[in-house]
PDB file of N, CA and C in Angstrom:
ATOM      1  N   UNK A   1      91.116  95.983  84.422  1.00  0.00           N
ATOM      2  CA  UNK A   1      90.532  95.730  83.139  1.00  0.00           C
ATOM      3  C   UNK A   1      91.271  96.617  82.129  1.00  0.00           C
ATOM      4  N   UNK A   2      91.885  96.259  81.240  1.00  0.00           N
ATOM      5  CA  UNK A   2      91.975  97.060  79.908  1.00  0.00           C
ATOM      6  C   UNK A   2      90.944  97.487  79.029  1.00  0.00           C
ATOM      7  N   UNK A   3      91.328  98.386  78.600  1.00  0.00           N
ATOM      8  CA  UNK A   3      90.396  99.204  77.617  1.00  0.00           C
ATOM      9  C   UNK A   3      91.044  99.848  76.460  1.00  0.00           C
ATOM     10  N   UNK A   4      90.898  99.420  74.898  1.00  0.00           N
ATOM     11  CA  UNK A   4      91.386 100.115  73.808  1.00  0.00           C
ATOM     12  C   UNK A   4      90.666 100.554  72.958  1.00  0.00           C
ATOM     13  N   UNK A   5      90.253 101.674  73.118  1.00  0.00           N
ATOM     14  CA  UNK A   5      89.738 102.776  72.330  1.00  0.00           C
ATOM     15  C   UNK A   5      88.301 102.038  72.591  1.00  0.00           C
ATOM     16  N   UNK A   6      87.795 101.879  73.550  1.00  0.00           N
ATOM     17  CA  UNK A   6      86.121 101.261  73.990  1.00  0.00           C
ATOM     18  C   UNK A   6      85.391 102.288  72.974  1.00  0.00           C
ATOM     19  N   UNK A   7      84.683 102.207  72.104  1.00  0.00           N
ATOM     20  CA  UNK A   7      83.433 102.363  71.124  1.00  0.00           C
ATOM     21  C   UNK A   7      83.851 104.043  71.253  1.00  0.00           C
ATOM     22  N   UNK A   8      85.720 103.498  70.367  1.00  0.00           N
ATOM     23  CA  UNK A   8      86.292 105.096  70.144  1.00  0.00           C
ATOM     24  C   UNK A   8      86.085 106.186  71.036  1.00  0.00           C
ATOM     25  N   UNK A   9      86.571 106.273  72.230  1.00  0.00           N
ATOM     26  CA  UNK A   9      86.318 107.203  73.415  1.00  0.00           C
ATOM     27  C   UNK A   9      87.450 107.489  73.121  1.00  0.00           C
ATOM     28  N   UNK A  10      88.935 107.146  72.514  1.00  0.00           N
ATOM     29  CA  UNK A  10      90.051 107.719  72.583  1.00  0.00           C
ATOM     30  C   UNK A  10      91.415 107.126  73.747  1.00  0.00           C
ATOM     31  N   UNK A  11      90.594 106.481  74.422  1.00  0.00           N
ATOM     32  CA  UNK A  11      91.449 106.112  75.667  1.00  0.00           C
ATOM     33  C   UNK A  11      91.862 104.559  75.724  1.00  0.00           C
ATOM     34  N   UNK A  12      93.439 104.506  75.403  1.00  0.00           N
ATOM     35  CA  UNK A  12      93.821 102.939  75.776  1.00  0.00           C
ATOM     36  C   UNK A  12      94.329 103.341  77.138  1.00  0.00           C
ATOM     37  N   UNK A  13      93.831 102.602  78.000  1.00  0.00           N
ATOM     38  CA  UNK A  13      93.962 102.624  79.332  1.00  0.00           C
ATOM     39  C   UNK A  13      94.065 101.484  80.109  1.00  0.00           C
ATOM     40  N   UNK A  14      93.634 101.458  81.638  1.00  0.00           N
ATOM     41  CA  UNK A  14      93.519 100.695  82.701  1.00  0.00           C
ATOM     42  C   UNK A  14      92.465 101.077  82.967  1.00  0.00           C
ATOM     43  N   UNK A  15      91.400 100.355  83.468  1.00  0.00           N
ATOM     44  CA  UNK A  15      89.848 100.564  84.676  1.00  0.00           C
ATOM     45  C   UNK A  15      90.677  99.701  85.681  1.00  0.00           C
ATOM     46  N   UNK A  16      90.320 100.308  86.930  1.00  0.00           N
ATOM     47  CA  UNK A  16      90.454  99.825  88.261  1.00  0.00           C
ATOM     48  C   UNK A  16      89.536 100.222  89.232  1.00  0.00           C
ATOM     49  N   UNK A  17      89.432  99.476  90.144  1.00  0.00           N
ATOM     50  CA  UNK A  17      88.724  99.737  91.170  1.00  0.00           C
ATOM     51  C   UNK A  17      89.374 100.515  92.338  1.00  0.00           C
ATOM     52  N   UNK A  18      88.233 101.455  92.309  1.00  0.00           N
ATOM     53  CA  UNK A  18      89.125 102.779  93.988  1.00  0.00           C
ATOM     54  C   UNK A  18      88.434 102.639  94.876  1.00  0.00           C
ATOM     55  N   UNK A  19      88.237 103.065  95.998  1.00  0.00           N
ATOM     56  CA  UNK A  19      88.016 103.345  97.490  1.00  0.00           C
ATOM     57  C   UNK A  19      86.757 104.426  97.465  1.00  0.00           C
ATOM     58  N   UNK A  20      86.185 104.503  97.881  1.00  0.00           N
ATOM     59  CA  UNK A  20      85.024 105.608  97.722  1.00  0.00           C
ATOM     60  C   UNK A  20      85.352 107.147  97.920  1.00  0.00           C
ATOM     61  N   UNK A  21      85.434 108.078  97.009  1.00  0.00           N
ATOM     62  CA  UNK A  21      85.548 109.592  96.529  1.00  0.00           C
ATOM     63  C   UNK A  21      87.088 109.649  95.838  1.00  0.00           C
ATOM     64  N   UNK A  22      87.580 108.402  95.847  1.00  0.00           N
ATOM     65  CA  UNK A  22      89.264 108.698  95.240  1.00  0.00           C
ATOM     66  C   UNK A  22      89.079 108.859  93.738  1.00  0.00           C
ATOM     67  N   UNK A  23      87.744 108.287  92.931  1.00  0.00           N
ATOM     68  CA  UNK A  23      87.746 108.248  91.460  1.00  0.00           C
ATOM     69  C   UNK A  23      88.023 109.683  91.475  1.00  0.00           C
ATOM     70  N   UNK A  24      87.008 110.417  92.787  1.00  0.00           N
ATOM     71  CA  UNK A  24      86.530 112.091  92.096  1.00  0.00           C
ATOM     72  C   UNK A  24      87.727 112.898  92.110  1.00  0.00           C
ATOM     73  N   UNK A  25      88.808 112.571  93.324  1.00  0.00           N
ATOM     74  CA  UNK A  25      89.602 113.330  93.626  1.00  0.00           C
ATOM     75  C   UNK A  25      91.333 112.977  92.362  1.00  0.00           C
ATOM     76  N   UNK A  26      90.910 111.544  91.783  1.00  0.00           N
ATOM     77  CA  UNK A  26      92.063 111.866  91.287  1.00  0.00           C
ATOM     78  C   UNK A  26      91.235 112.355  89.928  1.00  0.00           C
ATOM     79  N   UNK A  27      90.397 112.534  89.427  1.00  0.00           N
ATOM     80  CA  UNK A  27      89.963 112.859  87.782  1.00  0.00           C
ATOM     81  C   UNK A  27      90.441 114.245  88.398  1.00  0.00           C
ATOM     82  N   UNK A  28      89.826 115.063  89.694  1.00  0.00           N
ATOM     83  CA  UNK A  28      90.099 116.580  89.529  1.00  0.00           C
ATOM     84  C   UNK A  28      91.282 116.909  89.692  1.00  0.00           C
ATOM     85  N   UNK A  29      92.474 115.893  90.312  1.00  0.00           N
ATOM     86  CA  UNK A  29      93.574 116.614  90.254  1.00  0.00           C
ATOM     87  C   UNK A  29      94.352 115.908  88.230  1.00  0.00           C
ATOM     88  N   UNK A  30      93.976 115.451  87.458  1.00  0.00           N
ATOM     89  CA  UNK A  30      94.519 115.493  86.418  1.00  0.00           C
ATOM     90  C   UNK A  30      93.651 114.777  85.329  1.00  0.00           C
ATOM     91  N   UNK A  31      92.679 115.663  85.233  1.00  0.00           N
ATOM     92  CA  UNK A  31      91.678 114.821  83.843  1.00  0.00           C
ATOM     93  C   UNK A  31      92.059 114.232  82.689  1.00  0.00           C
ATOM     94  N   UNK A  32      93.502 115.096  82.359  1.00  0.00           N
ATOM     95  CA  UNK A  32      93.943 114.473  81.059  1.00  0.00           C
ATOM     96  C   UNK A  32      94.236 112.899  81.386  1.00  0.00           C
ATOM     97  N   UNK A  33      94.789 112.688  82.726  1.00  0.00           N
ATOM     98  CA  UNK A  33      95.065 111.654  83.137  1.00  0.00           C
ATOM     99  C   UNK A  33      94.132 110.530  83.166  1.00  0.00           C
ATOM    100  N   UNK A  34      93.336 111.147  84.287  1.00  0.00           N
ATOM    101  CA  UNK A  34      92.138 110.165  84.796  1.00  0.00           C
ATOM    102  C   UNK A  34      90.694 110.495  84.536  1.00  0.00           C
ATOM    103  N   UNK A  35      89.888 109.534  84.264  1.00  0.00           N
ATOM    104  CA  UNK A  35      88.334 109.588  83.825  1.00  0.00           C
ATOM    105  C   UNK A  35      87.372 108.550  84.394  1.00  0.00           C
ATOM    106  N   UNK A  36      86.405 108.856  84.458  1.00  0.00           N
ATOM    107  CA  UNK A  36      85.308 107.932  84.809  1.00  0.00           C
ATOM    108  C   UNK A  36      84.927 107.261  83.585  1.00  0.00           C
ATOM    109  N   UNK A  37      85.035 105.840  83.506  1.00  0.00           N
ATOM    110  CA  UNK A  37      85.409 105.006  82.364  1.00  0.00           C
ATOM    111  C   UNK A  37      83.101 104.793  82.466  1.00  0.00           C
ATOM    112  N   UNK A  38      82.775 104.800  81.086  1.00  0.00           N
ATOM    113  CA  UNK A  38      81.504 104.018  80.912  1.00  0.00           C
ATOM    114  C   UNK A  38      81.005 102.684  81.817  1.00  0.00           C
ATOM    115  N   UNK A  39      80.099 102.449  82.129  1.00  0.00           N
ATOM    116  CA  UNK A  39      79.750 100.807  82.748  1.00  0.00           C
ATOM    117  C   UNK A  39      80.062 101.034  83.859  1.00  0.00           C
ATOM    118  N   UNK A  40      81.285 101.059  84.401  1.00  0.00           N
ATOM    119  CA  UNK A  40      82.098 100.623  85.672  1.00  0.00           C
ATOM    120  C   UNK A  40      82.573 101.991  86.414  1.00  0.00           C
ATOM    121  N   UNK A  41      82.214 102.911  86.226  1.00  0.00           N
ATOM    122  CA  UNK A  41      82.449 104.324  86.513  1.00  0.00           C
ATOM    123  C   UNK A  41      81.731 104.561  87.744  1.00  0.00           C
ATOM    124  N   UNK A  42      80.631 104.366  87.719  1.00  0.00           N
ATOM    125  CA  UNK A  42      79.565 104.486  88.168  1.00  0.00           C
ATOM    126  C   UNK A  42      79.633 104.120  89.789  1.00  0.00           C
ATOM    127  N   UNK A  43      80.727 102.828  89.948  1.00  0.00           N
ATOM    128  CA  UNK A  43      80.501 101.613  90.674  1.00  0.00           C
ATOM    129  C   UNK A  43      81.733 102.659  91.139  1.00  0.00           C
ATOM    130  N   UNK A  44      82.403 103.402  90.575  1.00  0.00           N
ATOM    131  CA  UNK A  44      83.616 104.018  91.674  1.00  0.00           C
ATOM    132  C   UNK A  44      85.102 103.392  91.007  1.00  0.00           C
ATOM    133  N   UNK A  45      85.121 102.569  89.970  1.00  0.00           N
ATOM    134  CA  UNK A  45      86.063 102.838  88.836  1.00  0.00           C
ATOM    135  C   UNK A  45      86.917 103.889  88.601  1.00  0.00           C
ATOM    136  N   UNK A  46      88.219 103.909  88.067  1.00  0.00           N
ATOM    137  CA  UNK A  46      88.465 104.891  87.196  1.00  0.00           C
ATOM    138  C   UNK A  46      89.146 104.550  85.915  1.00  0.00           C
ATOM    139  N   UNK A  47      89.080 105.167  84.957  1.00  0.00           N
ATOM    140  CA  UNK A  47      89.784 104.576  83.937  1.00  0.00           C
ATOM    141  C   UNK A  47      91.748 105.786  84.027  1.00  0.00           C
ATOM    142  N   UNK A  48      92.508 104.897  83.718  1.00  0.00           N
ATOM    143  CA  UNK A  48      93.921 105.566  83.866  1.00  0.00           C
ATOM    144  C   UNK A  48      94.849 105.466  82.207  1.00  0.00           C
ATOM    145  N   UNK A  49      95.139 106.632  81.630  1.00  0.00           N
ATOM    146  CA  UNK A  49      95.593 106.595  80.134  1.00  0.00           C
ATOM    147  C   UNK A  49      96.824 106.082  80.061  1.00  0.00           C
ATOM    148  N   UNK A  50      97.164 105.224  79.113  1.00  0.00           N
ATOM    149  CA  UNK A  50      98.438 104.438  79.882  1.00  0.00           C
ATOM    150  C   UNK A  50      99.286 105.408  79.323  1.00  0.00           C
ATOM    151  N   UNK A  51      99.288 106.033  77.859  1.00  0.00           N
ATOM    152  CA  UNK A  51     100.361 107.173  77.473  1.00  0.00           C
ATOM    153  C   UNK A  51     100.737 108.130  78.400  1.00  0.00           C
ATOM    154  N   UNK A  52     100.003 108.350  79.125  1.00  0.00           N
ATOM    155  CA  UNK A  52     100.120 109.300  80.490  1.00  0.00           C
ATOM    156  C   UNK A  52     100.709 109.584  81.284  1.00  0.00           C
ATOM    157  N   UNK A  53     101.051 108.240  81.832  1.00  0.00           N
ATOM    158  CA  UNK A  53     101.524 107.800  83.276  1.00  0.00           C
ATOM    159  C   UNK A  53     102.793 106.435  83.154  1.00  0.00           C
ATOM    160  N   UNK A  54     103.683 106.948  84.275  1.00  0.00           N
ATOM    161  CA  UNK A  54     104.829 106.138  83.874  1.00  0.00           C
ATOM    162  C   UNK A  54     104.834 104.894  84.967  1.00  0.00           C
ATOM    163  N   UNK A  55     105.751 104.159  84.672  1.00  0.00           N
ATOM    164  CA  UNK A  55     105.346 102.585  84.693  1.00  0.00           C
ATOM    165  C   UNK A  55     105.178 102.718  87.075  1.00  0.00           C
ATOM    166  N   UNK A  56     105.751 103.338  87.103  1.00  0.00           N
ATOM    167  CA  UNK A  56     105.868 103.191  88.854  1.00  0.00           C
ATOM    168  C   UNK A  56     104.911 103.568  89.209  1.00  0.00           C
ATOM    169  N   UNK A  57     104.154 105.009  88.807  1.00  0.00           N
ATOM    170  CA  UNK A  57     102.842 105.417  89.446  1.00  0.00           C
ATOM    171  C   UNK A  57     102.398 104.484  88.853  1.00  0.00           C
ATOM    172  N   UNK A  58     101.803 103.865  87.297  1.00  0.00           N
ATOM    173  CA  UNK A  58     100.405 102.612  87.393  1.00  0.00           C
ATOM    174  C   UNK A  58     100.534 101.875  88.280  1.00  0.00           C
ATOM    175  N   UNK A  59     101.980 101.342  88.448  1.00  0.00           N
ATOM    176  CA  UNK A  59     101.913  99.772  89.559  1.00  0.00           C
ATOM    177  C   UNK A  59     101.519 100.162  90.945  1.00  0.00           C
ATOM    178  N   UNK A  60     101.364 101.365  91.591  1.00  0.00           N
ATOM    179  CA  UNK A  60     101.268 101.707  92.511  1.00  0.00           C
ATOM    180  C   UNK A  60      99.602 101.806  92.672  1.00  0.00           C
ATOM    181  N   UNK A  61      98.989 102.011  91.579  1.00  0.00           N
ATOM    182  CA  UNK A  61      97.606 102.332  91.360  1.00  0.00           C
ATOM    183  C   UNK A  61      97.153 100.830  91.287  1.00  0.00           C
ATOM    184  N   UNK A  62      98.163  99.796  90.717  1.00  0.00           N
ATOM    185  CA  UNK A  62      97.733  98.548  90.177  1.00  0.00           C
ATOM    186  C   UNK A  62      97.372  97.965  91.596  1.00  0.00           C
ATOM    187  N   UNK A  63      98.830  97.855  92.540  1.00  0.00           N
ATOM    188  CA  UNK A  63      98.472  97.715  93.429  1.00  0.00           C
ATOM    189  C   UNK A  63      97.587  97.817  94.666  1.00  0.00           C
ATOM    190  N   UNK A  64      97.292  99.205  95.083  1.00  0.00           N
ATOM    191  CA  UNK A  64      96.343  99.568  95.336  1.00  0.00           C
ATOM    192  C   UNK A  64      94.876  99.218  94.972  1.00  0.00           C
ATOM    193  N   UNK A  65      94.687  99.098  93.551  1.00  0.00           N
ATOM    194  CA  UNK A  65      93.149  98.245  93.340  1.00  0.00           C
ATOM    195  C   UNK A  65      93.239  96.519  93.690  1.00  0.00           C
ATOM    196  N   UNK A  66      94.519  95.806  93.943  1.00  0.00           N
ATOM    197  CA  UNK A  66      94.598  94.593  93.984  1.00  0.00           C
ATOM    198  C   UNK A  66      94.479  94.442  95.595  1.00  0.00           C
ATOM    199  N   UNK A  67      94.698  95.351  96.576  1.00  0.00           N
ATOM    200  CA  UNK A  67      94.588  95.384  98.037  1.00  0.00           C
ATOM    201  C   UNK A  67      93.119  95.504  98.036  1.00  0.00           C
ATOM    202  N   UNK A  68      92.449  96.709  97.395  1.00  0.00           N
ATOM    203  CA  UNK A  68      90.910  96.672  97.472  1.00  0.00           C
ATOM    204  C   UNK A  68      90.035  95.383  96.925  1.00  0.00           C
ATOM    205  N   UNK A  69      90.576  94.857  95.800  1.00  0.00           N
ATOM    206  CA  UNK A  69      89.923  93.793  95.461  1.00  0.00           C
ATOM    207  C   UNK A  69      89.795  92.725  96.885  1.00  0.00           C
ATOM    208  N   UNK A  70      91.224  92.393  97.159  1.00  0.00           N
ATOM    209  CA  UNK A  70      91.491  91.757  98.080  1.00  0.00           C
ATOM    210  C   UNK A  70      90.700  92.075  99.282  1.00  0.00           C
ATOM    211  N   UNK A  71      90.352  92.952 100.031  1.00  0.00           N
ATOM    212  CA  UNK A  71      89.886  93.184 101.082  1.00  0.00           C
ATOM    213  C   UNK A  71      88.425  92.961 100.842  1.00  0.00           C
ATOM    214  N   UNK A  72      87.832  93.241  99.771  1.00  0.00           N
ATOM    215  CA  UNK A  72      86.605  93.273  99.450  1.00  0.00           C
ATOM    216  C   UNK A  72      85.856  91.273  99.262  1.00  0.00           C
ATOM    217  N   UNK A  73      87.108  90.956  98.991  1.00  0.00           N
ATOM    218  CA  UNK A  73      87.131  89.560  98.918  1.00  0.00           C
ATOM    219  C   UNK A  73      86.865  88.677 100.234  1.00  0.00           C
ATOM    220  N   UNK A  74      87.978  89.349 101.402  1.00  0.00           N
ATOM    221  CA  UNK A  74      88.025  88.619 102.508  1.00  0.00           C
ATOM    222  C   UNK A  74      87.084  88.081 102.897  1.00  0.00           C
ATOM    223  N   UNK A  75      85.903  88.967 103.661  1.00  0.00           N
ATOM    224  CA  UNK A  75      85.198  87.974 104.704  1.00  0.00           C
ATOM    225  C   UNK A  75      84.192  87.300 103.365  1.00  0.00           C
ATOM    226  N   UNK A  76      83.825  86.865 101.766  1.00  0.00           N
ATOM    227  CA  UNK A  76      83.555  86.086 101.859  1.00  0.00           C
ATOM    228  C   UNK A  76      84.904  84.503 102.075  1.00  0.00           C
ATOM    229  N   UNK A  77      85.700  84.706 101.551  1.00  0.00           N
ATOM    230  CA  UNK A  77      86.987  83.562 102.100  1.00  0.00           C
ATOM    231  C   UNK A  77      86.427  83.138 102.808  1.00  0.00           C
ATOM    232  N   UNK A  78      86.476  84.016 104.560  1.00  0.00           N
ATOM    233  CA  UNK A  78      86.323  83.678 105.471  1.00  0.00           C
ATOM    234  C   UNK A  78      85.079  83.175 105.621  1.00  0.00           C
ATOM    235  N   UNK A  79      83.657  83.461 105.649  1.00  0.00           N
ATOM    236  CA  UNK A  79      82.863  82.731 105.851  1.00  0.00           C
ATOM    237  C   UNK A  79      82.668  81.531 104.782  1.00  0.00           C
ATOM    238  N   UNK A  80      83.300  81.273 103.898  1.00  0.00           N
ATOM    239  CA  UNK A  80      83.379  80.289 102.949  1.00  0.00           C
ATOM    240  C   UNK A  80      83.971  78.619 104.211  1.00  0.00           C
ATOM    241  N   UNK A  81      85.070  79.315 104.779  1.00  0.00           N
ATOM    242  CA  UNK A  81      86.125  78.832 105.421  1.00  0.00           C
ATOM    243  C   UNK A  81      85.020  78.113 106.610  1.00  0.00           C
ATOM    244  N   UNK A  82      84.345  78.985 107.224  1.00  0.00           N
ATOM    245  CA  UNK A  82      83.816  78.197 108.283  1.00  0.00           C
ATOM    246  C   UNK A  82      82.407  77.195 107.650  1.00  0.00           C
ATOM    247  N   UNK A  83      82.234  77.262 107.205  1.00  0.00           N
ATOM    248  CA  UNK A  83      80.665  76.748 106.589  1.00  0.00           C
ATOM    249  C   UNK A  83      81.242  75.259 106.529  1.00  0.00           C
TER     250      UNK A  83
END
C-alpha cells in the first residue's frame, strides 16, 4: 500500500505486510526508517520511508511481503480448488 503524507504524519512511504515480531525488530533496528503505520500497524504492518531506503533493499522488502501475501493466500486456492 502507499502512503503520502496520511493525515500529515510526514511519511511518503510503503505499508507492507511482515511475519510476526519482524515489524518490532526492524522499527528498533532503524526508526528513522521504519514505523508502525496507523490502521494496519496493528495487524503487523510496517510502514517503510521511501526517501530512506534505496531501490534494492525496498524490492527485497517488496518481495518478501508478496511471498507472505502469497502463502497466506494458499490453502484458501487450494481448498477453493477441491470444492
Amino acid at each position: 500500500m502507499y502512503s503520502n503524507n496520511h493525515h500529515n504524519d510526514g511519511h511518503i512511504a510503503v505499508l507492507i505486510p511482515a511475519e510476526p515480531g519482524v515489524q518490532e525488530e526492524l522499527i528498533a533496528s532503524d526508526p528513522a526508517l521504519y514505523y508502525r503505520p496507523p490502521y494496519v500497524g496493528p495487524a503487523g504492518w510496517v510502514g517503510i520511508d521511501l526517501d530512506r531506503i534505496d531501490d534494492e533493499e525496498l524490492g527485497v522488502h517488496l518481495i518478501e511481503a508478496h511471498r507472505l501475501i502469497l502463502r497466506k493466500q494458499a490453502p484458501k486456492k487450494k481448498i477453493r480448488r477441491e470444492l
